[in-house]
C-alpha atoms as a PDB file:
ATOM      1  CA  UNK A   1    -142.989-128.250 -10.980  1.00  0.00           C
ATOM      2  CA  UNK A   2    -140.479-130.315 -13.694  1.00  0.00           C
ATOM      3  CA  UNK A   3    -138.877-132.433 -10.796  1.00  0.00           C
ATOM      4  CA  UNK A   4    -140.836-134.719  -8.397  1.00  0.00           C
ATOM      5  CA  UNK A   5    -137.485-135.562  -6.802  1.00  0.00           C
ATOM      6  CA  UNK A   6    -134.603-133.216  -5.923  1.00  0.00           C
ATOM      7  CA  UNK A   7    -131.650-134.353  -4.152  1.00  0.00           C
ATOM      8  CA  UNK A   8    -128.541-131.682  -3.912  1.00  0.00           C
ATOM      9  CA  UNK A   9    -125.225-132.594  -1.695  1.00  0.00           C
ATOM     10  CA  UNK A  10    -126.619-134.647   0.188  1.00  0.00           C
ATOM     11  CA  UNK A  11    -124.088-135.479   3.269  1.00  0.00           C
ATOM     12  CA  UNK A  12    -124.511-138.116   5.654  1.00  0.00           C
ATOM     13  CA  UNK A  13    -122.017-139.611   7.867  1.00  0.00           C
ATOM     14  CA  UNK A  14    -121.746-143.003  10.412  1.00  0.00           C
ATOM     15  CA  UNK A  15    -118.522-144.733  12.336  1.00  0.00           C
ATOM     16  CA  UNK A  16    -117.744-146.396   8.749  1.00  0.00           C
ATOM     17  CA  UNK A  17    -119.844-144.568   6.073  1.00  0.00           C
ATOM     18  CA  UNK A  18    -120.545-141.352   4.947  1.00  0.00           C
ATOM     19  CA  UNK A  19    -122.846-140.389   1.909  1.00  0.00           C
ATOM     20  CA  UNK A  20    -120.578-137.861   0.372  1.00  0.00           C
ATOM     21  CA  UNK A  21    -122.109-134.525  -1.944  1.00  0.00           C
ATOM     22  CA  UNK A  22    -124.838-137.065  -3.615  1.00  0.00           C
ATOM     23  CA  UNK A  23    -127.095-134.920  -6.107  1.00  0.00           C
ATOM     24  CA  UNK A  24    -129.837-136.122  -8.379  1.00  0.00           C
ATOM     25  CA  UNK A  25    -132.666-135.000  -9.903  1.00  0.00           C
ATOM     26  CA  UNK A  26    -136.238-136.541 -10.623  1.00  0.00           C
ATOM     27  CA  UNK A  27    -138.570-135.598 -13.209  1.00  0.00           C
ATOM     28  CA  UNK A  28    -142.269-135.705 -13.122  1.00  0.00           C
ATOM     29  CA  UNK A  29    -143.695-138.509 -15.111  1.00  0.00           C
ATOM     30  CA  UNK A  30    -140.487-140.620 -15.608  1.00  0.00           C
ATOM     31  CA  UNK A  31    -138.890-144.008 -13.449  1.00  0.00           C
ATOM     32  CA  UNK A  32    -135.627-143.961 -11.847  1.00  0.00           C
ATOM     33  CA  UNK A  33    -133.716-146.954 -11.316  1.00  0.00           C
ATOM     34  CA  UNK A  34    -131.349-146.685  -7.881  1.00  0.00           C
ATOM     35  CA  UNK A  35    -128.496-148.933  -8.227  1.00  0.00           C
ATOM     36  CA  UNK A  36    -124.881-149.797  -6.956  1.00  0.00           C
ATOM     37  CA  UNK A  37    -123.481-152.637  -4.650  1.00  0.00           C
ATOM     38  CA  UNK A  38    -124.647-153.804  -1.289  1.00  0.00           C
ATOM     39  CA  UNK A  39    -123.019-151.211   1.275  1.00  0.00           C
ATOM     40  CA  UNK A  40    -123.279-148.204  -1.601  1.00  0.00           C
ATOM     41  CA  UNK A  41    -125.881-146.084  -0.116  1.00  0.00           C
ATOM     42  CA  UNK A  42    -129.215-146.656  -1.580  1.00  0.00           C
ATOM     43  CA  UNK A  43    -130.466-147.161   1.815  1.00  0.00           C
ATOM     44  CA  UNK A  44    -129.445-144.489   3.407  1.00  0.00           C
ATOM     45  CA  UNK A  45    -130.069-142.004   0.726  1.00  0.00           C
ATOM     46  CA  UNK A  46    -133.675-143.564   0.424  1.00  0.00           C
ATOM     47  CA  UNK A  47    -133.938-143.118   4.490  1.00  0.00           C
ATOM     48  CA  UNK A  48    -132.982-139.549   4.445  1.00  0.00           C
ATOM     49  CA  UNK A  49    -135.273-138.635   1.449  1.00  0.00           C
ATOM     50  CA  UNK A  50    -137.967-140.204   3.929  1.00  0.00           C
ATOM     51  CA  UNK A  51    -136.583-138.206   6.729  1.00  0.00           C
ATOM     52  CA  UNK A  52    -135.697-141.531   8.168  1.00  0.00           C
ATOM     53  CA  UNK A  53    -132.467-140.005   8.438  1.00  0.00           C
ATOM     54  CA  UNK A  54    -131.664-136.826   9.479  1.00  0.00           C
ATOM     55  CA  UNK A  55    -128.941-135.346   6.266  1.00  0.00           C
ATOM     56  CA  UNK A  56    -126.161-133.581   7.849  1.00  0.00           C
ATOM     57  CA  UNK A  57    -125.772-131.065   4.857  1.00  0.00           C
ATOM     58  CA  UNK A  58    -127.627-130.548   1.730  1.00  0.00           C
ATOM     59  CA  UNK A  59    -131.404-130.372   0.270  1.00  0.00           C
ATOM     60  CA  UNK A  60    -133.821-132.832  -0.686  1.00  0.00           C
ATOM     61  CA  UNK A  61    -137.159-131.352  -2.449  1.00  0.00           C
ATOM     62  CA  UNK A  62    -140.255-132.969  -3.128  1.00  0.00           C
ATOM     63  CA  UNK A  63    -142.347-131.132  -5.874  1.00  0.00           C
ATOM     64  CA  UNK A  64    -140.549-128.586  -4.515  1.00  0.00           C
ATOM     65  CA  UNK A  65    -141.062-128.415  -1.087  1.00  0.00           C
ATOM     66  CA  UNK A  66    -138.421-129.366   1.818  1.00  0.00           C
ATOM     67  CA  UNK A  67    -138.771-132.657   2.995  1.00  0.00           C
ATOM     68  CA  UNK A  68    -138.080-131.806   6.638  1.00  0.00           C
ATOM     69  CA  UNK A  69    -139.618-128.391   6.774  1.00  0.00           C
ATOM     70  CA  UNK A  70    -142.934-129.696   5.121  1.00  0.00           C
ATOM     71  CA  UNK A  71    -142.457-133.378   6.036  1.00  0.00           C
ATOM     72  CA  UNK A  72    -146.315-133.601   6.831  1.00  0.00           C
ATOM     73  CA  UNK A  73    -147.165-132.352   3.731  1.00  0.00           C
ATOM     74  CA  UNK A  74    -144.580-134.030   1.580  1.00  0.00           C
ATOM     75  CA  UNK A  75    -145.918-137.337   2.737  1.00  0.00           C
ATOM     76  CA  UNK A  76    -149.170-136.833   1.569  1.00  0.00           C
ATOM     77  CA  UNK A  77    -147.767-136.925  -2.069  1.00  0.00           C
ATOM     78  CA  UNK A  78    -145.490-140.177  -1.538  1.00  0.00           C
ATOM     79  CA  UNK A  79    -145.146-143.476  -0.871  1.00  0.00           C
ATOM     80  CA  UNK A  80    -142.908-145.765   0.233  1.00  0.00           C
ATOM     81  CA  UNK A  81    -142.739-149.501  -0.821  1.00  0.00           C
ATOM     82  CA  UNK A  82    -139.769-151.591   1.364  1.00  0.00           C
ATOM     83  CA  UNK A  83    -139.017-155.015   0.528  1.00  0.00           C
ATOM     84  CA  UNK A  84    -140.505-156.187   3.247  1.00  0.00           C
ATOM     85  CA  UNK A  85    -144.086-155.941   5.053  1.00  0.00           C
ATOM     86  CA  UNK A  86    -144.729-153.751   7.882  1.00  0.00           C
ATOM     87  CA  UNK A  87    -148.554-155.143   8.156  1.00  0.00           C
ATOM     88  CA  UNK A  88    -149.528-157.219  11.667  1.00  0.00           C
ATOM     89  CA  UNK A  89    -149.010-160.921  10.337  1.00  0.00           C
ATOM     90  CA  UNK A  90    -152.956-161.704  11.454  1.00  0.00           C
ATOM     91  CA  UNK A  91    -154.293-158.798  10.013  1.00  0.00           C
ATOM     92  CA  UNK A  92    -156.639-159.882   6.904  1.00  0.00           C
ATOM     93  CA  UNK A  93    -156.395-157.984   3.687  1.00  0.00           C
ATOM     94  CA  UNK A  94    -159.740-156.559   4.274  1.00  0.00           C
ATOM     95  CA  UNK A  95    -158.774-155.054   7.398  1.00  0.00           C
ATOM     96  CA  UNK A  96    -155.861-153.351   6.227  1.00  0.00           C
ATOM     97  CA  UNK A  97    -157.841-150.443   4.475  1.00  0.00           C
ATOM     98  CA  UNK A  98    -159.142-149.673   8.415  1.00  0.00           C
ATOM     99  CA  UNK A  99    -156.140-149.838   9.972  1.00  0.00           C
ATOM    100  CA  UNK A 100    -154.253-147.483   7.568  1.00  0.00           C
ATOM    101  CA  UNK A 101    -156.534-144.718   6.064  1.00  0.00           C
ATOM    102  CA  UNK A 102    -156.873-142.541   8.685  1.00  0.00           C
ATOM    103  CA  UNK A 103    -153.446-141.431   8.221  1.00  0.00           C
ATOM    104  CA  UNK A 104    -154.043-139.746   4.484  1.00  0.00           C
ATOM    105  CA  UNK A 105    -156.342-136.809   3.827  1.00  0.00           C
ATOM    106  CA  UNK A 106    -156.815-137.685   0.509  1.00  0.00           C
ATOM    107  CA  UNK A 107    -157.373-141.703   1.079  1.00  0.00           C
ATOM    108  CA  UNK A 108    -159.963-143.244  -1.381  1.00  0.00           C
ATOM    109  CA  UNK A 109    -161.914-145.974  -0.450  1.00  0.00           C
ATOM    110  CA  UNK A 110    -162.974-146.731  -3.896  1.00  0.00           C
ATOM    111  CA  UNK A 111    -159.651-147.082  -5.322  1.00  0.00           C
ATOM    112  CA  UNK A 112    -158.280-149.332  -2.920  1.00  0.00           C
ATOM    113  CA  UNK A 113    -161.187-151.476  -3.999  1.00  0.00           C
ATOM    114  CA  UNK A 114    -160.443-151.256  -7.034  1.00  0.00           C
ATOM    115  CA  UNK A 115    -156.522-152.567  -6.696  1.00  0.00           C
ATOM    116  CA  UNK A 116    -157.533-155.374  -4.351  1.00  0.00           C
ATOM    117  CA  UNK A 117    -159.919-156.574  -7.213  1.00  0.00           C
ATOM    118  CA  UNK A 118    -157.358-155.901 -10.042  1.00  0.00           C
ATOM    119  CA  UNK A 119    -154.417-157.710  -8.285  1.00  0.00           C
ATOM    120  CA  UNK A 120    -156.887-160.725  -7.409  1.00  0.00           C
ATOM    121  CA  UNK A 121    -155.944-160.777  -3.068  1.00  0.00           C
ATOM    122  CA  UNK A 122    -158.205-162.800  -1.255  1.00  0.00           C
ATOM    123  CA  UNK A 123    -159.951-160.367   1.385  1.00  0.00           C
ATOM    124  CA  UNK A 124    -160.444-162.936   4.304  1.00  0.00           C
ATOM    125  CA  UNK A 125    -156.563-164.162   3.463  1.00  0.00           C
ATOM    126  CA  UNK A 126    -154.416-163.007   6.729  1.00  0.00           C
ATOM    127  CA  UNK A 127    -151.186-160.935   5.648  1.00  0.00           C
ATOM    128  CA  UNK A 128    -149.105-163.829   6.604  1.00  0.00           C
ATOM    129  CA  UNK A 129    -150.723-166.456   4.661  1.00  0.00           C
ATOM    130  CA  UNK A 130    -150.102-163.850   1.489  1.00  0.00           C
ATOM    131  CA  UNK A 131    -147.346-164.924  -0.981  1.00  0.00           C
ATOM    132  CA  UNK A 132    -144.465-162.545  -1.640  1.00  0.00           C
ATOM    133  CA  UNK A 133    -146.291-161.197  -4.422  1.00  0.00           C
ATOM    134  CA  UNK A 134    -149.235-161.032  -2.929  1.00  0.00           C
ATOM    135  CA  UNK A 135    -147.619-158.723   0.278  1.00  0.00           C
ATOM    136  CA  UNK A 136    -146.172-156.988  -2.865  1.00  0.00           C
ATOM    137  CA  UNK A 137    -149.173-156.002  -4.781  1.00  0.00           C
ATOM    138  CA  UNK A 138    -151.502-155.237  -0.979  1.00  0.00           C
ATOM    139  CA  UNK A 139    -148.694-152.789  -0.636  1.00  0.00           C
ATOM    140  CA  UNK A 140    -148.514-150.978  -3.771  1.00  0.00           C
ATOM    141  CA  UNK A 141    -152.465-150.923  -3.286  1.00  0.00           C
ATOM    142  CA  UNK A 142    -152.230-149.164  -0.121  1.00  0.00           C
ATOM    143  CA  UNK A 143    -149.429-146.819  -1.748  1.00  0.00           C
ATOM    144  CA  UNK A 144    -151.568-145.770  -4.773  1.00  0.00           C
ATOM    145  CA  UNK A 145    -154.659-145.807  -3.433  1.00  0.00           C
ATOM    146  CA  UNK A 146    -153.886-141.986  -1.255  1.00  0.00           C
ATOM    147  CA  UNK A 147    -153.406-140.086  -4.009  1.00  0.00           C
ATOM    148  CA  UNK A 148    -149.254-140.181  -4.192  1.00  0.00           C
ATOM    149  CA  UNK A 149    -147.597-138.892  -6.909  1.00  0.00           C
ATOM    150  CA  UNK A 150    -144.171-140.109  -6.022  1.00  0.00           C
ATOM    151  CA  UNK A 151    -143.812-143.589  -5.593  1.00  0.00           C
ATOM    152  CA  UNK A 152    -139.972-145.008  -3.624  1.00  0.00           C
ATOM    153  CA  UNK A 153    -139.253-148.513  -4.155  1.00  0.00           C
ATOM    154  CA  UNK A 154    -136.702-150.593  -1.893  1.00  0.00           C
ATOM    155  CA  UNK A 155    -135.712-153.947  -3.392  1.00  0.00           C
ATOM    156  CA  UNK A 156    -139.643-154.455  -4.450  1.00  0.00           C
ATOM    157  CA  UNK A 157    -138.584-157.304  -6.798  1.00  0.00           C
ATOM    158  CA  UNK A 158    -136.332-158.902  -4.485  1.00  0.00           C
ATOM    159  CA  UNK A 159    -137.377-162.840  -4.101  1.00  0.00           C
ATOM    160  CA  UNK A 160    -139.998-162.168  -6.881  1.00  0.00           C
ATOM    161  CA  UNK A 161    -141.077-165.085  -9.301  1.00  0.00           C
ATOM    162  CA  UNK A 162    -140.625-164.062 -12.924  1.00  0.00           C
ATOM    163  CA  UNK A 163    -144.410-163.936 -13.343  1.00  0.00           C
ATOM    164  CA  UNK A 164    -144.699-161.852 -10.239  1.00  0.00           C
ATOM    165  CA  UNK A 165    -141.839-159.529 -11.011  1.00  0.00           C
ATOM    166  CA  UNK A 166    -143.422-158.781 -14.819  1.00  0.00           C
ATOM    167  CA  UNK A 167    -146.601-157.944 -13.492  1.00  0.00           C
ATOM    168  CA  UNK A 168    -145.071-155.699 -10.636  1.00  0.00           C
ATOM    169  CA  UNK A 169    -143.415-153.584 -13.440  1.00  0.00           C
ATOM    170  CA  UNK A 170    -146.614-153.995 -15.570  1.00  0.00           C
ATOM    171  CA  UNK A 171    -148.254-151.745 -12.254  1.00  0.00           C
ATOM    172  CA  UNK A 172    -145.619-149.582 -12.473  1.00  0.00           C
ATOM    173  CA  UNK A 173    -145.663-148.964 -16.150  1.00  0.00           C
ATOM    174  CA  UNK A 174    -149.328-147.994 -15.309  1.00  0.00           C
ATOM    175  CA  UNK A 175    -149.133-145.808 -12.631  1.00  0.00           C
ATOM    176  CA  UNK A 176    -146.685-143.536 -14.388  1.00  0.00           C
ATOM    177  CA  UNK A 177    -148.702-143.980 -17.761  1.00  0.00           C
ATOM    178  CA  UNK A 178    -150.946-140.768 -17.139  1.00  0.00           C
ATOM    179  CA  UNK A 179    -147.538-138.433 -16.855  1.00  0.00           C
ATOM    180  CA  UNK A 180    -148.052-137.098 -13.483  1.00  0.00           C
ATOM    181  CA  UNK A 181    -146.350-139.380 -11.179  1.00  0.00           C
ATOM    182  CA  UNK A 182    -143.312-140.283 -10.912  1.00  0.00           C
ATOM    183  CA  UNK A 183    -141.451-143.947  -9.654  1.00  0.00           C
ATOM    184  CA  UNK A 184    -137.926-143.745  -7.886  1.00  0.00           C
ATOM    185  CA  UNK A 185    -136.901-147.541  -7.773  1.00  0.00           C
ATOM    186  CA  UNK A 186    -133.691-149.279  -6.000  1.00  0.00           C
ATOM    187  CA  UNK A 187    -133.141-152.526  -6.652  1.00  0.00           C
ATOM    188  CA  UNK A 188    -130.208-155.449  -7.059  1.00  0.00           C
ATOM    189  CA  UNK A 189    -132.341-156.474 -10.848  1.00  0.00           C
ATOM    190  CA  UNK A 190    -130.650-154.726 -12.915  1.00  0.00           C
ATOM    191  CA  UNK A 191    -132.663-156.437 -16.257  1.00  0.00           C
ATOM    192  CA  UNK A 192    -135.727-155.149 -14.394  1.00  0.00           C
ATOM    193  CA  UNK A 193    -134.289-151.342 -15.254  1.00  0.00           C
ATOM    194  CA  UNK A 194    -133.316-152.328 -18.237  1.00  0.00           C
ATOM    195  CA  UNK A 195    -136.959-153.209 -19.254  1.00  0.00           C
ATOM    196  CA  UNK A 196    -138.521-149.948 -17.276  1.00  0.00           C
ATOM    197  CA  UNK A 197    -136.492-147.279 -16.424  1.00  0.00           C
ATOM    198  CA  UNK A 198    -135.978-144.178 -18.008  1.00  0.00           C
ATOM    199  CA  UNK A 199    -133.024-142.928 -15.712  1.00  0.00           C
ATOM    200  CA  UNK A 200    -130.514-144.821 -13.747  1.00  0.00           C
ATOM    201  CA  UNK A 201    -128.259-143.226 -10.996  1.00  0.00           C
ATOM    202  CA  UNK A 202    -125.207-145.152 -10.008  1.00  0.00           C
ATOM    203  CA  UNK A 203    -124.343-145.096  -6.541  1.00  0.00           C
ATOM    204  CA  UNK A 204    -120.745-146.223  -5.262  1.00  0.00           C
ATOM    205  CA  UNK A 205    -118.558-146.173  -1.687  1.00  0.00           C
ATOM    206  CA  UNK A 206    -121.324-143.329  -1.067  1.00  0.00           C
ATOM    207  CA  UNK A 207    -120.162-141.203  -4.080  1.00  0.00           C
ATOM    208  CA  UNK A 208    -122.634-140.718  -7.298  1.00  0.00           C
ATOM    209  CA  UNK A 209    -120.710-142.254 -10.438  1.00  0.00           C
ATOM    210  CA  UNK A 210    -123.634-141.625 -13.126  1.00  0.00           C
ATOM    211  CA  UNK A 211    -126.830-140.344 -13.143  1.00  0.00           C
ATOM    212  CA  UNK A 212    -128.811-139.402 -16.405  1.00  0.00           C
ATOM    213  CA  UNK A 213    -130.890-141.573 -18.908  1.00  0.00           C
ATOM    214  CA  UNK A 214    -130.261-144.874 -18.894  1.00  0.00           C
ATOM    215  CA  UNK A 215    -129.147-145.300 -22.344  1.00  0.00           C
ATOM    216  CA  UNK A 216    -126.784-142.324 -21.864  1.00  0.00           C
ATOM    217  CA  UNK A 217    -125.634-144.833 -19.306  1.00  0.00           C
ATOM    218  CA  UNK A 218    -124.812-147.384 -21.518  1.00  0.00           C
ATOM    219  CA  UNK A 219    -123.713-145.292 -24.157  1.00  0.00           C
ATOM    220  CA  UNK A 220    -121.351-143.818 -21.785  1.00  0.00           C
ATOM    221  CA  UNK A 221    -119.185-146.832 -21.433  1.00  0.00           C
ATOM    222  CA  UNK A 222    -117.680-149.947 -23.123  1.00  0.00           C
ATOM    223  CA  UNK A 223    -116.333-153.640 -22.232  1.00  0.00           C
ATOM    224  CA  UNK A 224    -112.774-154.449 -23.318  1.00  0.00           C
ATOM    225  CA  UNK A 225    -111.000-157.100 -23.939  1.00  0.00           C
ATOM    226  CA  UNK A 226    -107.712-157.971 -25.194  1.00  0.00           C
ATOM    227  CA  UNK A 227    -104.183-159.564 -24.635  1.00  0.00           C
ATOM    228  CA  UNK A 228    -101.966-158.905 -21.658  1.00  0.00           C
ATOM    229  CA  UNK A 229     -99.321-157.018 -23.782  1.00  0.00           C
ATOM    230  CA  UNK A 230    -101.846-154.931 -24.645  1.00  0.00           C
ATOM    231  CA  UNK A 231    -102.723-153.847 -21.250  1.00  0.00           C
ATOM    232  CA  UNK A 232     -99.813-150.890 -21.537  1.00  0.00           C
ATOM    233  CA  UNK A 233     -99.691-148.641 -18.251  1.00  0.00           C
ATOM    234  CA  UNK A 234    -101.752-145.531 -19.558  1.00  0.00           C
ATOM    235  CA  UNK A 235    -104.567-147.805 -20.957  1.00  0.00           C
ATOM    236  CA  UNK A 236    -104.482-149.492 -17.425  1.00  0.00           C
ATOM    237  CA  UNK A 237    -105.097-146.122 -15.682  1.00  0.00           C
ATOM    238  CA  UNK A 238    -108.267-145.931 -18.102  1.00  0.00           C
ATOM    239  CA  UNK A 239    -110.022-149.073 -17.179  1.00  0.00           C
ATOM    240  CA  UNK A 240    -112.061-149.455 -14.892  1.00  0.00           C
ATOM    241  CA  UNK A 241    -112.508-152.692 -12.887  1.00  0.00           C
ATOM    242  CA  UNK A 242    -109.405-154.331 -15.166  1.00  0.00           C
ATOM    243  CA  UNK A 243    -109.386-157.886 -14.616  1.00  0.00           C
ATOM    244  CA  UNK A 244    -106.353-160.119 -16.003  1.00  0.00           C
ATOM    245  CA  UNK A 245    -105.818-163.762 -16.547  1.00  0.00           C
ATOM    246  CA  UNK A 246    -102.662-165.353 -17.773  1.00  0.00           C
ATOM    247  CA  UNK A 247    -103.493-164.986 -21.596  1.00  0.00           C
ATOM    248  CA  UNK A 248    -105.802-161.272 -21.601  1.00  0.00           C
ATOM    249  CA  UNK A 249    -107.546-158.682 -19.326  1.00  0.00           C
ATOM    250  CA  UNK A 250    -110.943-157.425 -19.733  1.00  0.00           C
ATOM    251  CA  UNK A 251    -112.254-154.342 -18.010  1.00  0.00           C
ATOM    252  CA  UNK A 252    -114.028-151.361 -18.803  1.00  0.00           C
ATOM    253  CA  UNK A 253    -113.560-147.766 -19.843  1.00  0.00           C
ATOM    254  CA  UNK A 254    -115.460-144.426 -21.224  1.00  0.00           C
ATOM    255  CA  UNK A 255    -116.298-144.344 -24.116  1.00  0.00           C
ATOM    256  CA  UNK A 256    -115.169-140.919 -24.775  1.00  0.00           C
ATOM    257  CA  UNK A 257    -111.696-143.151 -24.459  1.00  0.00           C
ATOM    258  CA  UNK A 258    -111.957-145.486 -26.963  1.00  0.00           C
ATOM    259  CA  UNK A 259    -110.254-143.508 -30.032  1.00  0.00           C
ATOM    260  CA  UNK A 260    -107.147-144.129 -28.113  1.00  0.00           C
ATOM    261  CA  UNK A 261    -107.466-147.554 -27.898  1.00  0.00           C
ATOM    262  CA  UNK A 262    -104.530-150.012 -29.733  1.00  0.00           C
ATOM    263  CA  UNK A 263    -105.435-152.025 -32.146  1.00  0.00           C
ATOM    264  CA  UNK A 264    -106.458-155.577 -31.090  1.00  0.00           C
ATOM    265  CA  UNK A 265    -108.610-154.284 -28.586  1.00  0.00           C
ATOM    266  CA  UNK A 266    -112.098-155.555 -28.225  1.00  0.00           C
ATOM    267  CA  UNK A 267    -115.078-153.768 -27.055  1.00  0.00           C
ATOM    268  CA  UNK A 268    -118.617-154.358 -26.705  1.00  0.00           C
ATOM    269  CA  UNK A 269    -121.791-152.126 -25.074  1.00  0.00           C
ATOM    270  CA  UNK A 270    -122.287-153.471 -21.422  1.00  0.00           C
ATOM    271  CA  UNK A 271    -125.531-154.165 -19.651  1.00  0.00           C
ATOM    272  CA  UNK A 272    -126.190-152.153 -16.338  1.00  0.00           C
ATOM    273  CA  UNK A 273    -124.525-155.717 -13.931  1.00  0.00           C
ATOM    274  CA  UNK A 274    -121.444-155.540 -16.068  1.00  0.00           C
ATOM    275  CA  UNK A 275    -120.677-151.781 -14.880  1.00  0.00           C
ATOM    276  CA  UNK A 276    -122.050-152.386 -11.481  1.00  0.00           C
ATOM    277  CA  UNK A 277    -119.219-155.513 -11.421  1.00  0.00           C
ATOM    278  CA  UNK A 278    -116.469-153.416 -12.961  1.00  0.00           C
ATOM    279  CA  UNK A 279    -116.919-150.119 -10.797  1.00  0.00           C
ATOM    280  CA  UNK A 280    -117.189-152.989  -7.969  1.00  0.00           C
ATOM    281  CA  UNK A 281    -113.528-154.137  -8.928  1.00  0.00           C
ATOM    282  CA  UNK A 282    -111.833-150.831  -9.640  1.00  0.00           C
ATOM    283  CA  UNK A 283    -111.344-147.078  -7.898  1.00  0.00           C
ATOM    284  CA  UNK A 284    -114.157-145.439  -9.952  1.00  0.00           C
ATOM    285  CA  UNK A 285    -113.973-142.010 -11.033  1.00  0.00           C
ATOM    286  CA  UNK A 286    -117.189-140.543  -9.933  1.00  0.00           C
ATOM    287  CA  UNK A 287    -118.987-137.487 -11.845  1.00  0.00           C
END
């Protein structure tokens, strides 16, 4: 099976939402990063991939199989890491393993062990005593330790210390290091994709913009910058997210546009926040 993750027109709807057509695709043995603003619809794609949500139209696969049809079994192979912890507050870390293994067939007692030693958590700590990356790491031990191959990350780094978040993507770069599992990863730090991802799909007003390698991401786009009389009305319908002050504008366009651009014009590569910002701003023109 090449994908670990298959997500085709995906349709969900609310009052004031509606996920709209969203398709992306998962390979084994790679990271995604999930990204777009607050209100996008990373959480509700991520809920009906976990069946959280029931899709209206559409087909989301897991190594193949349906994840409604064979939700039991398509379980077995995932895991699910929120950014907060779902753990009873006076449970100690020690009792967690009890309280939790019973509901994987393929639980292993000696890995778990092995995670709790590796990320240093004090056994006889209770779960609300834990630091944030503490509750971090005793949930990615519980996640890995049942034989997953698909790991789905919610905001994991969210309210992270630097030292915490590097050695949460130092487990990550581990767990995929072996080429069988696979990490699908939303989150609001974009530098932390930048670091570890090896796709990124772009999310916006429920709509996919992008979704590919990240450097094709990148690649696929360009900051401008130049003076207002430069700004002429068919450059203006080509940038995206334009932004104007009384002496310039800066925005953003494809790059598959710049030959046309006048000269004067500035442009630079952008970092994943700067076309999160700009496709905030402006309509975006989604793939």
């Amino acid at each position: 099976m090449d994908n670990a993750l298959e997500v085709q027109g995906l349709c969900k709807t609310y009052d004031n939402f509606a996920l709209s057509n969203v398709s992306f695709s998962l390979p084994v043995g790679q990271i995604m990063g999930f990204v777009g603003q607050n209100g996008a619809g990373k959480t509700t794609t991520i809920r009906c991939i976990l069946n959280m949500a029931v899709r209206e139209r559409g087909l989301i696969t897991i190594f193949g199989r349906d994840n409604i049809k064979d939700e039991l079994a398509v379980k077995q192979e995932l895991a699910a890491v929120f950014d907060e912890i779902f753990f009873v507050d006076t449970w100690r870390v020690r009792e967690v393993e009890k309280a939790v293994k019973g509901f994987y067939s393929q639980w292993d007692a000696s890995l778990y062990d092995m995670f709790i030693r590796e990320f240093e958590l004090p056994l006889d700590r209770q779960v609300k005593a834990l630091s944030r990356g503490m509750k971090m790491k005793l949930m990615l031990a519980v996640a890995m330790s049942h034989g997953a191959k698909l790991l789905i990350l919610d905001e994991p780094t969210s309210g992270l210390d630097p030292v915490a978040r590097e050695e949460l993507l130092e487990i990550l770069r581990d767990y995929v290091a072996g080429g069988d599992k696979s990490v699908f990863f939303s989150t609001h730090i974009t530098s932390d994709l930048e670091r570890i991802a090896d796709l990124v799909t772009l999310i916006d007003h429920g709509q996919i913009f992008h979704t590919g390698p990240k450097d094709a991401l990148l690649e696929h786009f360009l900051v401008v910058k130049g003076g207002r009389s430069d700004l002429t009305e068919d450059l203006k319908r080509k940038v995206i997210g334009v932004s104007t002050t009384a002496t310039g504008f800066n925005g953003m366009i494809r790059a598959s546009d710049s030959a046309a651009l006048p000269p004067g014009i500035e442009t630079e590569a952008p970092a994943i926040d700067e076309i999160l910002v700009h496709i905030s701003k402006g309509e975006a023109h989604h793939e």
